[in-house]
C-alpha atoms as a PDB file:
ATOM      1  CA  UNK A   1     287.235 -23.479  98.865  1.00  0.00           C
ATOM      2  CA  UNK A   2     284.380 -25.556  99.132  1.00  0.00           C
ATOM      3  CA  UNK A   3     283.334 -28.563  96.921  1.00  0.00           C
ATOM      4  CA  UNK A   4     280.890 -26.487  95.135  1.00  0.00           C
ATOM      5  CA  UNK A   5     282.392 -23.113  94.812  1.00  0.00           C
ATOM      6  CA  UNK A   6     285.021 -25.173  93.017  1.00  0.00           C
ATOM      7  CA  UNK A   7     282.633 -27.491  90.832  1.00  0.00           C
ATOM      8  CA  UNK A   8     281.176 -23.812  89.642  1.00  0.00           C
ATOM      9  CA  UNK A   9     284.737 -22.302  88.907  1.00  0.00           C
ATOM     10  CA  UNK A  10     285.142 -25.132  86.555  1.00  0.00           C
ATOM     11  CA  UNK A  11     282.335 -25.303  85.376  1.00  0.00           C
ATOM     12  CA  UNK A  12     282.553 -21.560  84.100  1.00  0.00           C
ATOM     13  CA  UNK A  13     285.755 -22.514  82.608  1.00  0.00           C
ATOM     14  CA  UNK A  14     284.437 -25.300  80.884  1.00  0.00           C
ATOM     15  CA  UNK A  15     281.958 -22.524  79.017  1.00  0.00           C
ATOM     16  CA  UNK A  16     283.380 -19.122  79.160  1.00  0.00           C
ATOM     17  CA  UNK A  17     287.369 -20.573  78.982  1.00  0.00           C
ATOM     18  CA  UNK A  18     289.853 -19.471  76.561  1.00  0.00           C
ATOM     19  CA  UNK A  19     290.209 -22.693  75.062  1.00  0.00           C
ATOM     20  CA  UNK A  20     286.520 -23.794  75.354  1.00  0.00           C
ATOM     21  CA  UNK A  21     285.677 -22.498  71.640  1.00  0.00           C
ATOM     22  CA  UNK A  22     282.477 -21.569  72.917  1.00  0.00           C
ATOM     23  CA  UNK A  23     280.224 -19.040  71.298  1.00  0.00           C
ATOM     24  CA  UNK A  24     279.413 -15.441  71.917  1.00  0.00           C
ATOM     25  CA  UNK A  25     275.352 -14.950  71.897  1.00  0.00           C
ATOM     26  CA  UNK A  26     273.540 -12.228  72.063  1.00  0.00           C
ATOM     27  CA  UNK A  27     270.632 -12.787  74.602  1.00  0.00           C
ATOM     28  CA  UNK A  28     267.435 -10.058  74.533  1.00  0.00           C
ATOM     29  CA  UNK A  29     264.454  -9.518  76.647  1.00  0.00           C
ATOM     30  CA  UNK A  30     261.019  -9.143  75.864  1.00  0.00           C
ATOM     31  CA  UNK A  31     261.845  -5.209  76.399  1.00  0.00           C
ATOM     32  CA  UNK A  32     265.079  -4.833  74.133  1.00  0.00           C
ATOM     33  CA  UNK A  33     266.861  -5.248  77.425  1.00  0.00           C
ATOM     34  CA  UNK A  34     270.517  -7.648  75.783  1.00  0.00           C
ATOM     35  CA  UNK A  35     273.592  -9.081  77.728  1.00  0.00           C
ATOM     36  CA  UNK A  36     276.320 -10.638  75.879  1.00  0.00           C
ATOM     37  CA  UNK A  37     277.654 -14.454  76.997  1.00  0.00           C
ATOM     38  CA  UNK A  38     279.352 -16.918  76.338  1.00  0.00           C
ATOM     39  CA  UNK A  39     277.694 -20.103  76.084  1.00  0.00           C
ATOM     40  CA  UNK A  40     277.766 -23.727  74.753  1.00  0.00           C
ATOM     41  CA  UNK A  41     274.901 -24.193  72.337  1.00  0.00           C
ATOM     42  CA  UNK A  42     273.437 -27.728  71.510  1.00  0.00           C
ATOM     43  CA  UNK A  43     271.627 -27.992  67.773  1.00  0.00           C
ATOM     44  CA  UNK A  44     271.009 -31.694  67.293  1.00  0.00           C
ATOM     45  CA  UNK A  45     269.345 -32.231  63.824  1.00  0.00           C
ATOM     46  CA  UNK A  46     267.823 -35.234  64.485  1.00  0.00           C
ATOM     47  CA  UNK A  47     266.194 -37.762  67.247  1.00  0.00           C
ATOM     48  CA  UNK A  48     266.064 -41.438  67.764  1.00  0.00           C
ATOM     49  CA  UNK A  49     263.086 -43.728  68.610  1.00  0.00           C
ATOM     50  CA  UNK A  50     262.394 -46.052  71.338  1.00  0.00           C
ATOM     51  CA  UNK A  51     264.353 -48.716  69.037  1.00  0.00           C
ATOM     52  CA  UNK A  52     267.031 -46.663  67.807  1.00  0.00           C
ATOM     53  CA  UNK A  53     266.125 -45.507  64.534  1.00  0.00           C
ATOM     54  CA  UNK A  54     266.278 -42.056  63.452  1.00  0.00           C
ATOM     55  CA  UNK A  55     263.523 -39.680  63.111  1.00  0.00           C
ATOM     56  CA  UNK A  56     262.756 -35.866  61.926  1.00  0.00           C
ATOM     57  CA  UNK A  57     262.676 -33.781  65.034  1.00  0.00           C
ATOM     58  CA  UNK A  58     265.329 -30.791  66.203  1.00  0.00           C
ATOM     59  CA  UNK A  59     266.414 -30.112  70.207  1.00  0.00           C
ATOM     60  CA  UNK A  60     268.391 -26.890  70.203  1.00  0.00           C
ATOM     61  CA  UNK A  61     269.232 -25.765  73.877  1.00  0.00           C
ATOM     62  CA  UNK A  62     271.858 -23.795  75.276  1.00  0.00           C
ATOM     63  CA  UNK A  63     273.889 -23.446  78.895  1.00  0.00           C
ATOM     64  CA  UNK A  64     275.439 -20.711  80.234  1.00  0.00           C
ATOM     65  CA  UNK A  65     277.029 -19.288  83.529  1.00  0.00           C
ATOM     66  CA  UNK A  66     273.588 -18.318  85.130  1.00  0.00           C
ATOM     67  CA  UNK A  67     274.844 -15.415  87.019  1.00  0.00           C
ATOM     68  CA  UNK A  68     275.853 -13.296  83.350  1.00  0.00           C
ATOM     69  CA  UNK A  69     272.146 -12.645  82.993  1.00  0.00           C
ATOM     70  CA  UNK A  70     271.012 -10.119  86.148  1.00  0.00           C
ATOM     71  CA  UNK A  71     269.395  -7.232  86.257  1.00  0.00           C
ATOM     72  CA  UNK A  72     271.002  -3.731  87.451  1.00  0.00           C
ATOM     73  CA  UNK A  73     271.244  -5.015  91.238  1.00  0.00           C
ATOM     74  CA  UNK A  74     272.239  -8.031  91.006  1.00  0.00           C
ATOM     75  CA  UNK A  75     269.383 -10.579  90.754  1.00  0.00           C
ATOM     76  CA  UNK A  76     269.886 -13.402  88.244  1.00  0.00           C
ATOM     77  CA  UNK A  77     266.880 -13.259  85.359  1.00  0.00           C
ATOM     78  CA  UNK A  78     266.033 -16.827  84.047  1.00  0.00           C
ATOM     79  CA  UNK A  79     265.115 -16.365  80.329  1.00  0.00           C
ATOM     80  CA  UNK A  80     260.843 -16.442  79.555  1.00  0.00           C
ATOM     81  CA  UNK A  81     259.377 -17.938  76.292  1.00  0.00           C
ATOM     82  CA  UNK A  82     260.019 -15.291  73.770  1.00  0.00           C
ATOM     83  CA  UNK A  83     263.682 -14.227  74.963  1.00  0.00           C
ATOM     84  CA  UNK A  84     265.687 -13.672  71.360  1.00  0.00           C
ATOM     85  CA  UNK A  85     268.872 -15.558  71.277  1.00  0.00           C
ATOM     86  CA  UNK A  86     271.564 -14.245  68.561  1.00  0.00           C
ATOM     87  CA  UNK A  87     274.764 -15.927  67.565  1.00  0.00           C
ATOM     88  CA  UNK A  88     276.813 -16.639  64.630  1.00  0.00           C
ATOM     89  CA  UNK A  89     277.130 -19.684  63.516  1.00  0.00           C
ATOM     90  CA  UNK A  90     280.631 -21.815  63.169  1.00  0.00           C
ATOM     91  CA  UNK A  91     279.922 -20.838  59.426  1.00  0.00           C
ATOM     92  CA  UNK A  92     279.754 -17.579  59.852  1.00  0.00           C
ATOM     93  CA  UNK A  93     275.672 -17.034  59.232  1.00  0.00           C
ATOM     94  CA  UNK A  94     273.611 -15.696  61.368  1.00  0.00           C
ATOM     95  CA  UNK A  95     271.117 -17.658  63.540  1.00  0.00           C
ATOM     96  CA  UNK A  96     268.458 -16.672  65.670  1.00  0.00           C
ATOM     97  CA  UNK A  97     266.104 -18.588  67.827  1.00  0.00           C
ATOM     98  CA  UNK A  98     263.380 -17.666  70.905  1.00  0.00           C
ATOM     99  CA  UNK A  99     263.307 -18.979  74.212  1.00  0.00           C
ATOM    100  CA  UNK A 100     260.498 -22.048  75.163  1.00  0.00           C
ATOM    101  CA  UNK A 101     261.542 -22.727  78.409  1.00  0.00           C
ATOM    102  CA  UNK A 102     264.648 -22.421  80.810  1.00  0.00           C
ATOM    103  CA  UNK A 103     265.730 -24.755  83.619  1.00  0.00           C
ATOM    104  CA  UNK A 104     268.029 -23.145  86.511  1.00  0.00           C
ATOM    105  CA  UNK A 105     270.862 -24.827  88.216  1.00  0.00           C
ATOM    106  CA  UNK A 106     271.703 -23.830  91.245  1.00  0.00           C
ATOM    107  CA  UNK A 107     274.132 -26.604  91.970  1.00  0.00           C
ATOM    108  CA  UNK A 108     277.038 -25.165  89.963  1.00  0.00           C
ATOM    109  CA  UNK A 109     275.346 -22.045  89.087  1.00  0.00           C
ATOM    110  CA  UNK A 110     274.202 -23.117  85.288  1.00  0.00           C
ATOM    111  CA  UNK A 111     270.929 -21.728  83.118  1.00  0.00           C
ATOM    112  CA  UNK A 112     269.837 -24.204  80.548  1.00  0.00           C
ATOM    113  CA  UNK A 113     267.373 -22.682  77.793  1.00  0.00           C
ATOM    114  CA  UNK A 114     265.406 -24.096  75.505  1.00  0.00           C
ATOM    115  CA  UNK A 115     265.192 -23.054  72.198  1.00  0.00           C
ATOM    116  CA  UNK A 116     262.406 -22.778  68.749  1.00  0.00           C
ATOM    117  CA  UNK A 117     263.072 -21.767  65.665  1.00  0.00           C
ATOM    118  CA  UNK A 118     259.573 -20.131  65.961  1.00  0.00           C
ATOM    119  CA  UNK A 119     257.058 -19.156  69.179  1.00  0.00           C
ATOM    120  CA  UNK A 120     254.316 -21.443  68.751  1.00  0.00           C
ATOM    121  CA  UNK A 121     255.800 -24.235  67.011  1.00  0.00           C
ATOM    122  CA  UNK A 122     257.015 -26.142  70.301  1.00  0.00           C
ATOM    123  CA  UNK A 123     254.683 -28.715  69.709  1.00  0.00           C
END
């Protein structure tokens, strides 16, 4: 096996593994369209300046194993602005946020996306 076939096996481990703790989301099209994965999400509730202070702001993202998102032959989808992620939260409420932006890997095989709490508030 080569260097990167094995740098994506772990990586997929490293999301969708047993022990990762991971969570399930729920991610839907712009045409109802869903697929269920595994992913690590990111919800970081607040930012630092340029000298280390803290400020207001919110960076929600979330990676997953890009190749758990394809359409019926095969072809992997990357995510458009208005995609509806769904999860529950480590609470146990549920969350739901919209797609900005998504950035493929094709490295290791990841999908990063980019999430708002609302379309048109990315600003």
């Amino acid at each position: 096996m080569n260097l990167r076939l094995l740098a994506k096996r772990d990586a997929a481990l490293t999301i969708e593994g047993e022990q990762a703790g991971n969570t399930l989301c729920t991610l839907t099209d712009g045409g109802g369209r869903s697929w269920e994965v595994k992913m690590i999400l990111y919800d970081v509730g607040f930012q630092t300046d340029t000298e280390g202070n803290a400020i207001a702001g919110r960076t929600c993202y979330a990676t997953y194993v890009s190749d758990r998102v394809a359409d019926d032959d095969g072809n992997i989808l990357t995510p458009r602005r208005g995609w509806r992620l769904s999860w529950t939260d480590i609470h146990g409420k549920a969350q739901r946020m919209f797609v900005s932006f998504a950035e493929p890997d094709t490295t290791v095989g990841f999908m990063r996306i980019f999430l708002v709490v609302q379309l048109g508030a990315e600003t």
